[in-house]
Protein backbone atom coordinates (compact mmCIF):
# COMPACT_ATOMS: atom_id res chain seq x y z
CA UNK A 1 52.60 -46.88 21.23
CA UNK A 2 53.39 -49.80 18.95
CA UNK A 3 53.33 -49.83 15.18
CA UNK A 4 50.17 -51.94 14.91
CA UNK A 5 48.29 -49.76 17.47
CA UNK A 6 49.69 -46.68 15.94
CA UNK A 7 48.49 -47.50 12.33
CA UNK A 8 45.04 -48.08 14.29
CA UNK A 9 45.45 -45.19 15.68
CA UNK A 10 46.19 -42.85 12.63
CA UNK A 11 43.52 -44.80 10.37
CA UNK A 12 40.82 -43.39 12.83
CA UNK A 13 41.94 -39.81 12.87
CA UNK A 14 42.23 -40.03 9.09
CA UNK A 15 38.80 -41.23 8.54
CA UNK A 16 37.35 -38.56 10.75
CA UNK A 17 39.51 -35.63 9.49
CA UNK A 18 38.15 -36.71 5.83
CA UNK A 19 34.74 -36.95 7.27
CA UNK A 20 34.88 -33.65 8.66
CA UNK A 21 36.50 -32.04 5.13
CA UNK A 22 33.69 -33.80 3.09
CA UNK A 23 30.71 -31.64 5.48
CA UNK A 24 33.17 -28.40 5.78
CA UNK A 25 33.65 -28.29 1.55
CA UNK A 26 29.55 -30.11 1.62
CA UNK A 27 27.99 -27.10 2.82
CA UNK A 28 28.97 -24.30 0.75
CA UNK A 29 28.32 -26.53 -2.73
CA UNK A 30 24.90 -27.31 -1.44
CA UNK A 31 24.06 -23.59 -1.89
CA UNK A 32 24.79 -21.48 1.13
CA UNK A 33 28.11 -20.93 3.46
CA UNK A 34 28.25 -20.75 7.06
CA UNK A 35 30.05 -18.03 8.56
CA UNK A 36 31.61 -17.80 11.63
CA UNK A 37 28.94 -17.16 13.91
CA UNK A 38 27.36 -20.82 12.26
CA UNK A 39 30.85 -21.88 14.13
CA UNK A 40 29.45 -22.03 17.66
CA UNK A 41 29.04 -24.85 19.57
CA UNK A 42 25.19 -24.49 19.63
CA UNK A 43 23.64 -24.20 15.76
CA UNK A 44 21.55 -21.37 16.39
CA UNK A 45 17.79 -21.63 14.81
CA UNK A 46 18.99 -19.87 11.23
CA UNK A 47 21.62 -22.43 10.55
CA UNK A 48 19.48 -25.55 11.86
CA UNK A 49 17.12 -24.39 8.97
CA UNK A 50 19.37 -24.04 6.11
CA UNK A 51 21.14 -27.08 7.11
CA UNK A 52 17.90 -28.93 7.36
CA UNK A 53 17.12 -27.41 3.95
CA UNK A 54 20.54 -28.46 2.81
CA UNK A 55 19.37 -32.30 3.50
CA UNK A 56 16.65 -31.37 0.60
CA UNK A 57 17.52 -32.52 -2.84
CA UNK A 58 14.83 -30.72 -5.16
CA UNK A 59 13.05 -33.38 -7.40
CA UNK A 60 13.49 -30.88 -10.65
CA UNK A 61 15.90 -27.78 -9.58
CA UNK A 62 13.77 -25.79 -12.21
CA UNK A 63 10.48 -26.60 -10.65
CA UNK A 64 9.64 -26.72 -6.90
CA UNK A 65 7.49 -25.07 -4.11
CA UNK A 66 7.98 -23.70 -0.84
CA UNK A 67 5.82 -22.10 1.26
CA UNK A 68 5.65 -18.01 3.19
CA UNK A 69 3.74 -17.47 6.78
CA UNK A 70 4.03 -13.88 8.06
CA UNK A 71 2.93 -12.26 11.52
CA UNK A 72 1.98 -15.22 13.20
CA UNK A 73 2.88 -13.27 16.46
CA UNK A 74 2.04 -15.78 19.14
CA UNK A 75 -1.02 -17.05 17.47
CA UNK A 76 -2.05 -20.51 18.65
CA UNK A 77 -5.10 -21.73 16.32
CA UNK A 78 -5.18 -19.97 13.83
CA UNK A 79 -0.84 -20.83 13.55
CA UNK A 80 -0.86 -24.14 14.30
CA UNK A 81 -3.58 -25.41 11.79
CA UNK A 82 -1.39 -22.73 9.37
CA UNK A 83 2.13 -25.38 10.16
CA UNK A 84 -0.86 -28.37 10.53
CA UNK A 85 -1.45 -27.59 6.45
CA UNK A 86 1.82 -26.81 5.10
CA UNK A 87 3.16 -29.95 6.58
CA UNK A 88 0.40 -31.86 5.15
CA UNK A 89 0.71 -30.25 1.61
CA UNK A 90 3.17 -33.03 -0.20
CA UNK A 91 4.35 -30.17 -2.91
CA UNK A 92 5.66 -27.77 0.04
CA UNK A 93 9.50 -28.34 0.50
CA UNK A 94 10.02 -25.52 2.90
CA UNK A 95 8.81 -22.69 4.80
CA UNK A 96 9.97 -19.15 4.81
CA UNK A 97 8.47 -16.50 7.56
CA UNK A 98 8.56 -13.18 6.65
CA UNK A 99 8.81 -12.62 10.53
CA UNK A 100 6.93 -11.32 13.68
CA UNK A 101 7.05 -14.58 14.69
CA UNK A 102 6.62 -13.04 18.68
CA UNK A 103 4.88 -10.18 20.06
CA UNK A 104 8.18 -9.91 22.08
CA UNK A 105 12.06 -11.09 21.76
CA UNK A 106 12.19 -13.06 25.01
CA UNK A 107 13.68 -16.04 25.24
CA UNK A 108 10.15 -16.96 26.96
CA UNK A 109 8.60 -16.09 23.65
CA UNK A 110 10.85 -17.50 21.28
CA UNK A 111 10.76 -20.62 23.27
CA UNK A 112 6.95 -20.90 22.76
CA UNK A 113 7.13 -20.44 18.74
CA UNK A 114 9.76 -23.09 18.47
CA UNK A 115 7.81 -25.56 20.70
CA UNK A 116 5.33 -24.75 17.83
CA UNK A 117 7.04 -25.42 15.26
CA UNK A 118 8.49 -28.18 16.31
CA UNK A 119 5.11 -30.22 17.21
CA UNK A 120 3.23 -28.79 13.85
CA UNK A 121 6.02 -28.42 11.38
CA UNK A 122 7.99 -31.29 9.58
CA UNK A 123 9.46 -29.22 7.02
CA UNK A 124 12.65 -26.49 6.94
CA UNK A 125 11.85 -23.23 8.68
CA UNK A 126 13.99 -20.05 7.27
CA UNK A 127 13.64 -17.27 9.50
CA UNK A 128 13.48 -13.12 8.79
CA UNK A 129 13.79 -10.49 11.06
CA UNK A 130 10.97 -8.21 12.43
CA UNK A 131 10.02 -5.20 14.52
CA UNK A 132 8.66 -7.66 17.09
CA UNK A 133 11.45 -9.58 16.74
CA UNK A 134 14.25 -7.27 17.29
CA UNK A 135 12.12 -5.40 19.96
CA UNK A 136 15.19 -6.73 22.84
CA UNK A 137 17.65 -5.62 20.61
CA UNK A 138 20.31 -6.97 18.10
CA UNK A 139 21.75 -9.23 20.42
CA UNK A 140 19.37 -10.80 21.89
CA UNK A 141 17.84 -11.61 18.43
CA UNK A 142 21.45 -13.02 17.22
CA UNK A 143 21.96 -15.43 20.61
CA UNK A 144 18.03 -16.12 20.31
CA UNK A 145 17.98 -16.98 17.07
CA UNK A 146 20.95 -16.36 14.77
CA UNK A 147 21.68 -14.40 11.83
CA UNK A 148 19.54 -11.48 10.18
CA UNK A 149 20.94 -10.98 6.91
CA UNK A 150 22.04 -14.24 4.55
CA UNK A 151 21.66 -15.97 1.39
CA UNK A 152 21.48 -19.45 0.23
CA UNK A 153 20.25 -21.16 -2.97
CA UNK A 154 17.63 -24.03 -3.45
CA UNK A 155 17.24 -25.57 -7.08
CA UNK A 156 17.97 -22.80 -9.66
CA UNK A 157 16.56 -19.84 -7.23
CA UNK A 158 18.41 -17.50 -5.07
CA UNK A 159 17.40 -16.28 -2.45
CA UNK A 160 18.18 -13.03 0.08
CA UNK A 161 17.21 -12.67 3.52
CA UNK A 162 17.38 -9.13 5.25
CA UNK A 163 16.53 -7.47 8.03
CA UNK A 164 15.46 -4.07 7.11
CA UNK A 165 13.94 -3.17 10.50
CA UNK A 166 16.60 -2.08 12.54
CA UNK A 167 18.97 1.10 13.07
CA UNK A 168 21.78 -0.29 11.51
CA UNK A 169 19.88 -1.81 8.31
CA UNK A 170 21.36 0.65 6.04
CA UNK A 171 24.83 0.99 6.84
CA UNK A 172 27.80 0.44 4.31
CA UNK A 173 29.07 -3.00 5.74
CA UNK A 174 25.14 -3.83 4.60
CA UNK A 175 24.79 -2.39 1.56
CA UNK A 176 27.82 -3.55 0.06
CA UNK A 177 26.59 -6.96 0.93
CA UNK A 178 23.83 -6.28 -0.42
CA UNK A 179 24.69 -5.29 -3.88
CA UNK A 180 27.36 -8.36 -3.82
CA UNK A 181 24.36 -10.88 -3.35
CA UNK A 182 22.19 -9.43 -6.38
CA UNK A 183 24.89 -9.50 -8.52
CA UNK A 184 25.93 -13.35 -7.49
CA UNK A 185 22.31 -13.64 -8.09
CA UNK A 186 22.40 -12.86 -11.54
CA UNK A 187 23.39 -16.39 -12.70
CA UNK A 188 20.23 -17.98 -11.30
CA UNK A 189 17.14 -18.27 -12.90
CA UNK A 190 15.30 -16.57 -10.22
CA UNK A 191 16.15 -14.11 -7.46
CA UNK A 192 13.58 -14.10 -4.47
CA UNK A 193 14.28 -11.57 -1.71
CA UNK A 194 12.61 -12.04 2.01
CA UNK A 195 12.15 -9.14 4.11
CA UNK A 196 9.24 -7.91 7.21
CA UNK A 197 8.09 -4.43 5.97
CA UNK A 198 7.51 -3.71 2.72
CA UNK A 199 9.12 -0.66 0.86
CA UNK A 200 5.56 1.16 0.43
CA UNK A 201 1.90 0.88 1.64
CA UNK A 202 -0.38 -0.81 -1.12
CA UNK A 203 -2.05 1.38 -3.50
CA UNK A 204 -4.91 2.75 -2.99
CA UNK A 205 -5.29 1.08 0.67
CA UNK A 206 -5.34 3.47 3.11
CA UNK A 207 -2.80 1.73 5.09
CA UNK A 208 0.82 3.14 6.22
CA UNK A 209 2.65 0.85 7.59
CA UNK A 210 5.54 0.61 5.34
CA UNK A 211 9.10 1.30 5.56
CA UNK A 212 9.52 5.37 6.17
CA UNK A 213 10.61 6.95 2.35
CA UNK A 214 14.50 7.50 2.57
CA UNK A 215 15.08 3.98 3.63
CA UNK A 216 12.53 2.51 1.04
CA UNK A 217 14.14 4.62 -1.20
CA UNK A 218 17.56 3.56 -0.16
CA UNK A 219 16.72 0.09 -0.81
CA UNK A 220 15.17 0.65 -4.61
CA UNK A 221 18.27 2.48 -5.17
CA UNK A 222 19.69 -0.74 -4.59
CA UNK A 223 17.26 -3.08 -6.41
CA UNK A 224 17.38 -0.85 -9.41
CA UNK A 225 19.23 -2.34 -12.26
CA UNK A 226 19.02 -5.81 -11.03
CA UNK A 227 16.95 -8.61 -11.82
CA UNK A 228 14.83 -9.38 -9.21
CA UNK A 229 11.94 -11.76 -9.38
CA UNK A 230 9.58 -11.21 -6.45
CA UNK A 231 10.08 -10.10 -3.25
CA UNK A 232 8.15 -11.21 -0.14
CA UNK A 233 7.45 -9.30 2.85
CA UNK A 234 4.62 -8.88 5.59
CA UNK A 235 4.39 -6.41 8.67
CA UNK A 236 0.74 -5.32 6.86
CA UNK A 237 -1.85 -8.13 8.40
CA UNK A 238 -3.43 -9.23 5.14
CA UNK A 239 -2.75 -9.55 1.52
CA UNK A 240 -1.73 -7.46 -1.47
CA UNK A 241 0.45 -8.11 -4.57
CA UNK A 242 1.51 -5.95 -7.37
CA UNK A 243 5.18 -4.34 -8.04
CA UNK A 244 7.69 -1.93 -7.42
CA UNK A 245 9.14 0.50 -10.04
CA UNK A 246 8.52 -2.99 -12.09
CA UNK A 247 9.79 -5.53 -9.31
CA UNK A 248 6.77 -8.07 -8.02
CA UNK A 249 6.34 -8.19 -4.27
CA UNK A 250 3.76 -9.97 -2.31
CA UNK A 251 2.49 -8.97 1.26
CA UNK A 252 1.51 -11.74 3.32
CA UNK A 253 0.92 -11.17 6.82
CA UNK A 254 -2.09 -13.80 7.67
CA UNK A 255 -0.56 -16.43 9.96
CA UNK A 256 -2.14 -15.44 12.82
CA UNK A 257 -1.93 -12.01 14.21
CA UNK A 258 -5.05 -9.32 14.46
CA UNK A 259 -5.86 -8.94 10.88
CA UNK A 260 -5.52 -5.27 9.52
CA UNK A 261 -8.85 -4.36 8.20
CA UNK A 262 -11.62 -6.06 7.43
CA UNK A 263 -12.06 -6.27 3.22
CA UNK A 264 -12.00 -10.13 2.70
CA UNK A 265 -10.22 -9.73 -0.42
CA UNK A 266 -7.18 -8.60 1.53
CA UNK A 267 -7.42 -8.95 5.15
CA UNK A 268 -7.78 -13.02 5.85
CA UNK A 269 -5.79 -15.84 7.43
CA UNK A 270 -3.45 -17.44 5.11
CA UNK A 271 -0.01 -18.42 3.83
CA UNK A 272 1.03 -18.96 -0.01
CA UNK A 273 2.14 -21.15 -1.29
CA UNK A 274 5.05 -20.33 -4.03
CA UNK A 275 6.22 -22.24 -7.10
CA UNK A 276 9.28 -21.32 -9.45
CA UNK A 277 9.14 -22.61 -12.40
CA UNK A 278 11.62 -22.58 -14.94
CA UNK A 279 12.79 -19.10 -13.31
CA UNK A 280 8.61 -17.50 -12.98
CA UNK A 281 7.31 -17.11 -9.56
CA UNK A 282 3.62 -17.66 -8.80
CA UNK A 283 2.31 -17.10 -5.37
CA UNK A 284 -0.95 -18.17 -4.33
CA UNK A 285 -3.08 -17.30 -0.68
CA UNK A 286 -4.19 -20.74 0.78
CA UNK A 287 -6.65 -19.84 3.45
CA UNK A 288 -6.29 -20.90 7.01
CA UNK A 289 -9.76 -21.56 8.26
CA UNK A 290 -10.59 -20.84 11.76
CA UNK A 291 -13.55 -20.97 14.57
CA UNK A 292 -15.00 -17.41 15.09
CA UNK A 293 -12.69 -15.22 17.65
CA UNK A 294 -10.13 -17.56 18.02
CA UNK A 295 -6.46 -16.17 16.81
């Protein structure tokens, strides 16, 4: 190779290998790191989110809104006007399900809620973990769709996803990472955690279909003593709010699957939409209207 073709030569593979440091050390200052299974020559559907989110630069990092959908499970109407809305809503940054996204893990499945989002929704998706979900198992959720328990920050807000559905939620490797991510938390203004079932049925409601009580109590003993904002779950079809030992939570599971009962305080189609403002969380129900018996 001669020296003029050489210098070419190196100049090229410099400019790349810098271009390729810049997104590697990019990534993690942006607010969230990819691990190794990010590393795969297909970006599964968690990482295409956050990386799609990472593209986002929040107009005012202490004031911004995002949007949750829960239990959309294979909806068509009633889920597509849902995306139809929060794509139309110019104050909506991003979207975060809460889950039961399917009624079943296939690939089949999966293939038909991404087609969905893809024609309805022009806005980050982050994705939880569900029952429905997981119902194939572990694996096939992971090579389906990607990771089940992460973190990443937008603005001043940190956020935790976790998957608190399945038989190896509460293991050590999980609940060490867990109490890591609260306490890296702690420097935010606001720390929102996303999971499907909620840690108790709503007061009052009639309804059990919570987490059973040693893992909900498993996962308080882990809240407890940090500073928590809100968390956000679903798994119930409807709507409650209130808090936890003093922690705010919101169920919202209207995006689309049968609705649980039939008070229309509680039990209608919806998403919220969430601000965070100067570290306060407010989460309001928009309403998804629909034609009579169509899901």
């Amino acid at each position: 190779m001669r020296g003029k073709d050489r210098a070419s030569w190196l100049s090229v593979r410099i400019a790349w290998l810098a271009a390729v440091l810049a997104l590697f050390w990019a990534i993690p200052a942006a607010g969230f790191a990819l691990d190794n299974q990010a590393n795969r020559e297909a970006v599964d559907h968690v990482t295409e989110g956050l990386i799609r989110l990472w593209e986002i630069a929040p107009p005012n990092p202490d004031d911004f809104t995002f949007a949750v959908i829960g239990d959309n499970q294979g909806s068509t109407t009633v889920f597509e006007r849902l995306l139809s809305s929060v794509s139309g809503d110019p104050d909506i940054l991003f979207a975060v399900s809460t889950g039961d996204t399917v009624n079943d893990g296939t690939g089949r499945q999966f293939g038909f809620f991404f087609s969905q989002v893809t024609r309805y929704l022009t806005k980050p998706l982050i994705l939880t973990a569900s029952n429905h979900e997981l119902s194939r198992g572990i694996e096939q959720y992971e090579s389906l769709v990607g990771r089940r328990n992460y973190s990443f920050t937008f603005g001043n807000a940190y956020f935790i996803v976790i998957d608190d559905i399945s038989s190896n939620r509460m293991d050590s490797v999980f609940t060490e990472w867990l109490t890591k991510e609260l306490e890296a938390a702690g420097t935010y203004a606001a720390t929102l955690v996303f999971m499907h079932a909620p840690l108790y049925d709503p007061p009052g409601s009639g309804i059990h279909h919570s987490l059973g009580p040693r893992s909900a109590e498993r996962l308080m003993d882990i809240f407890r003593g940090h500073r928590i904002t809100r968390i956000f779950c679903s798994h119930i079809h409807g709507y409650f709010t209130g808090d936890w030992e003093g922690i705010p939570y919101t169920i919202s599971g209207g995006a689309g699957g049968p609705l649980t009962g039939t008070d229309p305080a509680h039990f209608f189609y919806h998403y919220l939409k969430v601000r965070v403002k100067d570290g306060a969380v407010t989460a309001v129900p928009v309403p998804v209207e629909t034609p009579a018996g169509n899901d």
